[in-house]
PDB file of N, CA and C in Angstrom:
ATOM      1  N   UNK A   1      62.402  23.035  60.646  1.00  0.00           N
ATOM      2  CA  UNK A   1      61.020  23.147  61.061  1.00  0.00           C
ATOM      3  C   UNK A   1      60.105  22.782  59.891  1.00  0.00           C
ATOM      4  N   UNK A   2      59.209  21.847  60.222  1.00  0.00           N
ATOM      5  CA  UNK A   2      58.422  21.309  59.190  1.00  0.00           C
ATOM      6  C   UNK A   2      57.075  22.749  59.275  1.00  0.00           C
ATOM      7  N   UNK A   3      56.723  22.761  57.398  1.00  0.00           N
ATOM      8  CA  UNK A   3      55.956  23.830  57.440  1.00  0.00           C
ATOM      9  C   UNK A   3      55.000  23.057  56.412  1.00  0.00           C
ATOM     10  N   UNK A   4      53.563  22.472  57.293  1.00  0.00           N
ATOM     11  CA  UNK A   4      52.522  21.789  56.529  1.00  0.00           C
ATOM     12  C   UNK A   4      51.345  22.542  55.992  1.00  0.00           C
ATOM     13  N   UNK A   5      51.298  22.600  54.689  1.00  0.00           N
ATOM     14  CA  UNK A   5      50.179  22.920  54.303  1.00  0.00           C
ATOM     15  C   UNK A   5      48.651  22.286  53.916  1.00  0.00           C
ATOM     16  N   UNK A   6      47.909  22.733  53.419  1.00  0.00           N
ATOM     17  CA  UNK A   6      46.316  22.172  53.460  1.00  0.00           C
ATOM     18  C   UNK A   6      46.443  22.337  52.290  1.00  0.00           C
ATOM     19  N   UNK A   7      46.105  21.132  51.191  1.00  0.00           N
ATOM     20  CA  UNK A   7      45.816  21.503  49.772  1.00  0.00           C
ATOM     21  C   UNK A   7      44.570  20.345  49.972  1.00  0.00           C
ATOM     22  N   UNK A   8      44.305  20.823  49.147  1.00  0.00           N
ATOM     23  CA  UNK A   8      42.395  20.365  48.294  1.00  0.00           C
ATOM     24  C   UNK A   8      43.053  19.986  46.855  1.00  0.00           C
ATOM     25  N   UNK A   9      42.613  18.412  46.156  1.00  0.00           N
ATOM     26  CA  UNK A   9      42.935  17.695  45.149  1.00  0.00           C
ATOM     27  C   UNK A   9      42.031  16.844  45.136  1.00  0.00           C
ATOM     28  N   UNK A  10      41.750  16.473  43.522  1.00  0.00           N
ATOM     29  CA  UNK A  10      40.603  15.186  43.333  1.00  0.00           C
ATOM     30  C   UNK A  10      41.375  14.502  42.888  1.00  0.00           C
ATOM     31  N   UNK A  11      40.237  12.812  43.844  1.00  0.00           N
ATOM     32  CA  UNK A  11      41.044  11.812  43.651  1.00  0.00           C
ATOM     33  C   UNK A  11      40.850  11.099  42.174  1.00  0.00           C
ATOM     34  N   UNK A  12      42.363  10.902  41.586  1.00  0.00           N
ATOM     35  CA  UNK A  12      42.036  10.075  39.728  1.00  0.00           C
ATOM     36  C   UNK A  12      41.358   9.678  39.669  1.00  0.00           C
ATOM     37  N   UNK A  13      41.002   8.757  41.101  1.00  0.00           N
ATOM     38  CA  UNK A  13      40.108   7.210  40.486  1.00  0.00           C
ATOM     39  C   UNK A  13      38.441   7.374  40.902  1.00  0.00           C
ATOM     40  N   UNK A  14      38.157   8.250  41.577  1.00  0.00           N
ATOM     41  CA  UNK A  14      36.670   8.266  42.220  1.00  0.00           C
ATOM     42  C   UNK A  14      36.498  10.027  42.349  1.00  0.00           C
ATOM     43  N   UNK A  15      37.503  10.877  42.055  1.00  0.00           N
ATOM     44  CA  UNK A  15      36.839  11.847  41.316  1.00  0.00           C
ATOM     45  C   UNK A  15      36.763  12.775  42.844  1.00  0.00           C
ATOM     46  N   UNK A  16      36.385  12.020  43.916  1.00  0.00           N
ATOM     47  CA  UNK A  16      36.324  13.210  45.297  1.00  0.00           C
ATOM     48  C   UNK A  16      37.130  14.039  45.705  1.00  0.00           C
ATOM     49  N   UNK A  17      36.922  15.099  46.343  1.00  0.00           N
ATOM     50  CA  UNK A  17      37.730  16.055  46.580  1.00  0.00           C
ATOM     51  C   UNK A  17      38.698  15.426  47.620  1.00  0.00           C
ATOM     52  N   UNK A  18      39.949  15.881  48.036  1.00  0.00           N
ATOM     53  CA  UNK A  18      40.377  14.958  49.057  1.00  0.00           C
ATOM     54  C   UNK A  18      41.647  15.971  49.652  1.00  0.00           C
ATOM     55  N   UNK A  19      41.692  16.148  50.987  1.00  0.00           N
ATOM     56  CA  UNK A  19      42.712  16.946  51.597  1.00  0.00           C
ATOM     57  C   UNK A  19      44.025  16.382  51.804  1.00  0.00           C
ATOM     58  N   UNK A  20      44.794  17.271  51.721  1.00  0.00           N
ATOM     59  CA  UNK A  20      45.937  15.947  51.661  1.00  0.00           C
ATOM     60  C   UNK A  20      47.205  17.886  52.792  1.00  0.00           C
ATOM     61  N   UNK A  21      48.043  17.160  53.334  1.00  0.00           N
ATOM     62  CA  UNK A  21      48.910  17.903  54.137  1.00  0.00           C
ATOM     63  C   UNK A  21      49.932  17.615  53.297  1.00  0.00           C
ATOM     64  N   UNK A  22      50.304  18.741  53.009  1.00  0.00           N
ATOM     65  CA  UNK A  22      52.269  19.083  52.397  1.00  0.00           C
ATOM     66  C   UNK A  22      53.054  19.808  53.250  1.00  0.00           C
ATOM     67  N   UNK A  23      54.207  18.892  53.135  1.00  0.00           N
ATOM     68  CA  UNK A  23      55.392  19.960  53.984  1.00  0.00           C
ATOM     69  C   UNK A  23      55.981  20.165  52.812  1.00  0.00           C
ATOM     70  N   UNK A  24      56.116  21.677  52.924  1.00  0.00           N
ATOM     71  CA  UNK A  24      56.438  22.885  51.876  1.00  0.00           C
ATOM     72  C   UNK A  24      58.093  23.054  51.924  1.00  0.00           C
ATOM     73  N   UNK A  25      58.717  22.521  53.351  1.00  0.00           N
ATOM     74  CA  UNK A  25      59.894  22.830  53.545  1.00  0.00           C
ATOM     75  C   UNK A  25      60.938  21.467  52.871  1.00  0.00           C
ATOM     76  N   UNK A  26      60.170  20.656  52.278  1.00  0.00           N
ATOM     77  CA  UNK A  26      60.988  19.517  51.157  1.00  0.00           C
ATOM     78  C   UNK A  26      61.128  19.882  50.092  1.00  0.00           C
ATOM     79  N   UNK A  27      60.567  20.796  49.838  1.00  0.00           N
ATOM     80  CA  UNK A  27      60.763  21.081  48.416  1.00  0.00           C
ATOM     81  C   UNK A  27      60.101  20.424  47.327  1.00  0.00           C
ATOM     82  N   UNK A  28      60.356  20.024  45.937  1.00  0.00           N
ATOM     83  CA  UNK A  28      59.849  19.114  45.058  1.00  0.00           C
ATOM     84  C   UNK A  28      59.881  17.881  45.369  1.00  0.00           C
ATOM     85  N   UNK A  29      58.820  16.893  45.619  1.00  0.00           N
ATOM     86  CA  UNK A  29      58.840  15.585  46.660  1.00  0.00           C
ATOM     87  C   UNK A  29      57.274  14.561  45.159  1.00  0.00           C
ATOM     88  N   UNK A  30      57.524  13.423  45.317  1.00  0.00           N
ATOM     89  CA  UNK A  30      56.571  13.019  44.947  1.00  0.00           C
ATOM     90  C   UNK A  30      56.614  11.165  45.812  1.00  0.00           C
ATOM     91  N   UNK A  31      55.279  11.096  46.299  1.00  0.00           N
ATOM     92  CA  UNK A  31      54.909   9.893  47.287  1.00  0.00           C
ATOM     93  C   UNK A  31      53.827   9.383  46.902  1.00  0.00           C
ATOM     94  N   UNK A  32      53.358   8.104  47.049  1.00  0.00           N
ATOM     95  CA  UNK A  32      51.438   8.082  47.118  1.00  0.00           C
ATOM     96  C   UNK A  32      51.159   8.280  48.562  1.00  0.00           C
ATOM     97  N   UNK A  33      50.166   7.953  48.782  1.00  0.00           N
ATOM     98  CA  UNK A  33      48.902   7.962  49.615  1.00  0.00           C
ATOM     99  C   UNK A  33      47.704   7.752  49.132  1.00  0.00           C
ATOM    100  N   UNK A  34      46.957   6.961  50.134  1.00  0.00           N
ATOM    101  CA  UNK A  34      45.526   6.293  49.451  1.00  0.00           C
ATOM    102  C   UNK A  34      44.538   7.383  49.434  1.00  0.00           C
ATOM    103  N   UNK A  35      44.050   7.630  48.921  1.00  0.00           N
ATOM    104  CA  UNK A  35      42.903   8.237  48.780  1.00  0.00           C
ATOM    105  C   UNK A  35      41.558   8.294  50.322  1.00  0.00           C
ATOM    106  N   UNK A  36      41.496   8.984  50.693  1.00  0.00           N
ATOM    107  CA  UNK A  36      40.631   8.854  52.023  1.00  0.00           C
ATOM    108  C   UNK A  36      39.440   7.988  51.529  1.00  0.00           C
ATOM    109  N   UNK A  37      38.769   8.463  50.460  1.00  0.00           N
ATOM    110  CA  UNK A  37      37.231   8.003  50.219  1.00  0.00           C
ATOM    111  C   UNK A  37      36.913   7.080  49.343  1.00  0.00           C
ATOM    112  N   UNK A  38      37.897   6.483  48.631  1.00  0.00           N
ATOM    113  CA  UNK A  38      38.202   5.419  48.108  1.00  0.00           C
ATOM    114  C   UNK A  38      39.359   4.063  48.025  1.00  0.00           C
ATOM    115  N   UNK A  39      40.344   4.656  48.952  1.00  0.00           N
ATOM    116  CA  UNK A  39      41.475   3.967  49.808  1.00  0.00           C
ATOM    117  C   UNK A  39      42.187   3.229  48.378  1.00  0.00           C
ATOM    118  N   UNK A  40      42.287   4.128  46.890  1.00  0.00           N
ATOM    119  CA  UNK A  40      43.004   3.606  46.016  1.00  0.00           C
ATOM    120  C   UNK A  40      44.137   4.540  46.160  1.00  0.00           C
ATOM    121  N   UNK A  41      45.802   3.830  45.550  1.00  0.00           N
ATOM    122  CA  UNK A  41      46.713   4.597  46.116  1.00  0.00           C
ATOM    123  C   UNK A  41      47.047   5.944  44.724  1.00  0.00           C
ATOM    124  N   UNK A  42      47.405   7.032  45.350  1.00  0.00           N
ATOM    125  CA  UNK A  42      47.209   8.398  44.378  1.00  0.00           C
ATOM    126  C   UNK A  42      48.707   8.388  44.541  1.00  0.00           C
ATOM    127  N   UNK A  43      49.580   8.992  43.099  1.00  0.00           N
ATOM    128  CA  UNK A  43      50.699   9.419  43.256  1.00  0.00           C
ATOM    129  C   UNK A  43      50.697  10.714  43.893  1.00  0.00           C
ATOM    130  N   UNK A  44      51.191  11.486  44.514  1.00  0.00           N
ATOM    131  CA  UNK A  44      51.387  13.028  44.546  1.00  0.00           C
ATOM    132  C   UNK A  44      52.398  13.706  44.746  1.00  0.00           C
ATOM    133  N   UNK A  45      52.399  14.635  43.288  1.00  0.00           N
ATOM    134  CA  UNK A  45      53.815  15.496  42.965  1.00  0.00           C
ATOM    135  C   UNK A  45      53.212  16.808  43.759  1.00  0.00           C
ATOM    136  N   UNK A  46      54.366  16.861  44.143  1.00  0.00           N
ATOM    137  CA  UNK A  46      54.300  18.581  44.550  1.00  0.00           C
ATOM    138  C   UNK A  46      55.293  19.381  44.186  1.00  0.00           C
ATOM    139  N   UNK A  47      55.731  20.447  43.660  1.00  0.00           N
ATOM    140  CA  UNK A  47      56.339  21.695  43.538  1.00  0.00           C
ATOM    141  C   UNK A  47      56.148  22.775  44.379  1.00  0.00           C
ATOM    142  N   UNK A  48      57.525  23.648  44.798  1.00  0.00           N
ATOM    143  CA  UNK A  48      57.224  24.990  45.512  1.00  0.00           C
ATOM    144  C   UNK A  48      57.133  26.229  44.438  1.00  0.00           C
ATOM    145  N   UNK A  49      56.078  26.526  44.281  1.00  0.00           N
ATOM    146  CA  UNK A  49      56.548  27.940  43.466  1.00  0.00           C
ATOM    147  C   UNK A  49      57.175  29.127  43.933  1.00  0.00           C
ATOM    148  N   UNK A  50      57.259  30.428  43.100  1.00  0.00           N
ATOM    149  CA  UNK A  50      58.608  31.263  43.435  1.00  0.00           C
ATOM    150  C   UNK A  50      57.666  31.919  45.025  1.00  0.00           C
ATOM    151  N   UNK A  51      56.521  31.921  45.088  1.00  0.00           N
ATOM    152  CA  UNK A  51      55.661  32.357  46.355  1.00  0.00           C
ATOM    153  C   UNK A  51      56.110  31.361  47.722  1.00  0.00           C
ATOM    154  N   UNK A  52      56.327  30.399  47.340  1.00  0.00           N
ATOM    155  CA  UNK A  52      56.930  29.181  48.203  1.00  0.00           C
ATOM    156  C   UNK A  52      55.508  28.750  48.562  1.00  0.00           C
ATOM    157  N   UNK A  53      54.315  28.774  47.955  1.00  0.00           N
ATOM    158  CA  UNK A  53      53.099  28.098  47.871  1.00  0.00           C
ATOM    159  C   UNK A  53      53.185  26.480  47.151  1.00  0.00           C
ATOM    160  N   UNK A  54      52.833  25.831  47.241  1.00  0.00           N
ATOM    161  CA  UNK A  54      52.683  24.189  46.818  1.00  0.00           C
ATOM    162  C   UNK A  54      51.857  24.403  45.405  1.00  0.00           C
ATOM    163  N   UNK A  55      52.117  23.567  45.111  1.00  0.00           N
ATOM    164  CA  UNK A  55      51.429  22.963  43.361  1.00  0.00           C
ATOM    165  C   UNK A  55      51.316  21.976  43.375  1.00  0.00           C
ATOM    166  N   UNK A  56      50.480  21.590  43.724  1.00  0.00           N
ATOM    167  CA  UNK A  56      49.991  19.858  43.558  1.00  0.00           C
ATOM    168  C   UNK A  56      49.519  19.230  42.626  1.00  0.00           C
ATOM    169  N   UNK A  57      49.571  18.223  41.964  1.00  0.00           N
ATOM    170  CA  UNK A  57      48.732  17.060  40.911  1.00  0.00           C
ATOM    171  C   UNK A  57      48.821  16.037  41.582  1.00  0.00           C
ATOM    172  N   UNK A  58      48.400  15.075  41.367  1.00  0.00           N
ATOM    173  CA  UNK A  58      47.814  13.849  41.722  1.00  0.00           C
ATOM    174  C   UNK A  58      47.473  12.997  40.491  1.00  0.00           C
ATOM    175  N   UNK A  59      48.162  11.949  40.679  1.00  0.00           N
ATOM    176  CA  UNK A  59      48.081  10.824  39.331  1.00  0.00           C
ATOM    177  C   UNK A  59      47.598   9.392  40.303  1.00  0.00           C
ATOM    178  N   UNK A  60      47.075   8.703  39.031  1.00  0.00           N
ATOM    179  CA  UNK A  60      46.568   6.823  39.280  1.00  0.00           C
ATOM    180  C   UNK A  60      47.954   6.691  39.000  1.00  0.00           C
ATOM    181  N   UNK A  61      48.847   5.503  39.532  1.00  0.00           N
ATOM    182  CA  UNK A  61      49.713   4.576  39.630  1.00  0.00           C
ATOM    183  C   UNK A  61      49.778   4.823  38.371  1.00  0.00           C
ATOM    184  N   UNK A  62      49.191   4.262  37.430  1.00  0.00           N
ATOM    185  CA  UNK A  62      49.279   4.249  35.932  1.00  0.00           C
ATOM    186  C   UNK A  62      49.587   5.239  34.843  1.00  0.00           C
ATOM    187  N   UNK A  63      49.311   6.577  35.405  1.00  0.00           N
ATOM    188  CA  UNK A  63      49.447   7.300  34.606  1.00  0.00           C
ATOM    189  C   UNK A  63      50.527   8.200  35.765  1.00  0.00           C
ATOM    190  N   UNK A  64      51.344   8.164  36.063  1.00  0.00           N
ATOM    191  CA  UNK A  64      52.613   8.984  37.020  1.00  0.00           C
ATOM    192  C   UNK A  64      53.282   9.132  36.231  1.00  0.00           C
ATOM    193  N   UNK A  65      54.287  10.037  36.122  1.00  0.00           N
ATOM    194  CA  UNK A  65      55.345   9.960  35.143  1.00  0.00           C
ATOM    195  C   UNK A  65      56.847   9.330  35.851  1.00  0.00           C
TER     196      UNK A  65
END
């Protein structure tokens, strides 16, 4: 059963706030997706912490690890 969450993250490149949906039940996952309000593509890492809550960052292409 997929379990999606609502996280709030600004985008690298234009700085806006931007909602983005995590499924919590993958575990540590990292994908892009474009940015809603500037349609540049954002890396995004996620982690589960020991709460099984998400931890998100968000990187430019350029700076991802």
């Amino acid at each position: 059963m997929n379990a999606l969450e609502s996280v709030v993250a600004r985008c690298p490149y234009c700085g806006e706030r931007v909602e983005l949906l995590v499924d919590t039940s993958e575990g540590e996952q990292q994908y892009t997706e474009d940015c809603e309000v500037c349609c540049r593509p954002m890396v995004v890492s996620v982690a589960i912490d020991e709460d099984e809550l998400p931890r998100v960052q968000v990187f430019s292409e350029n700076d991802a690890f």
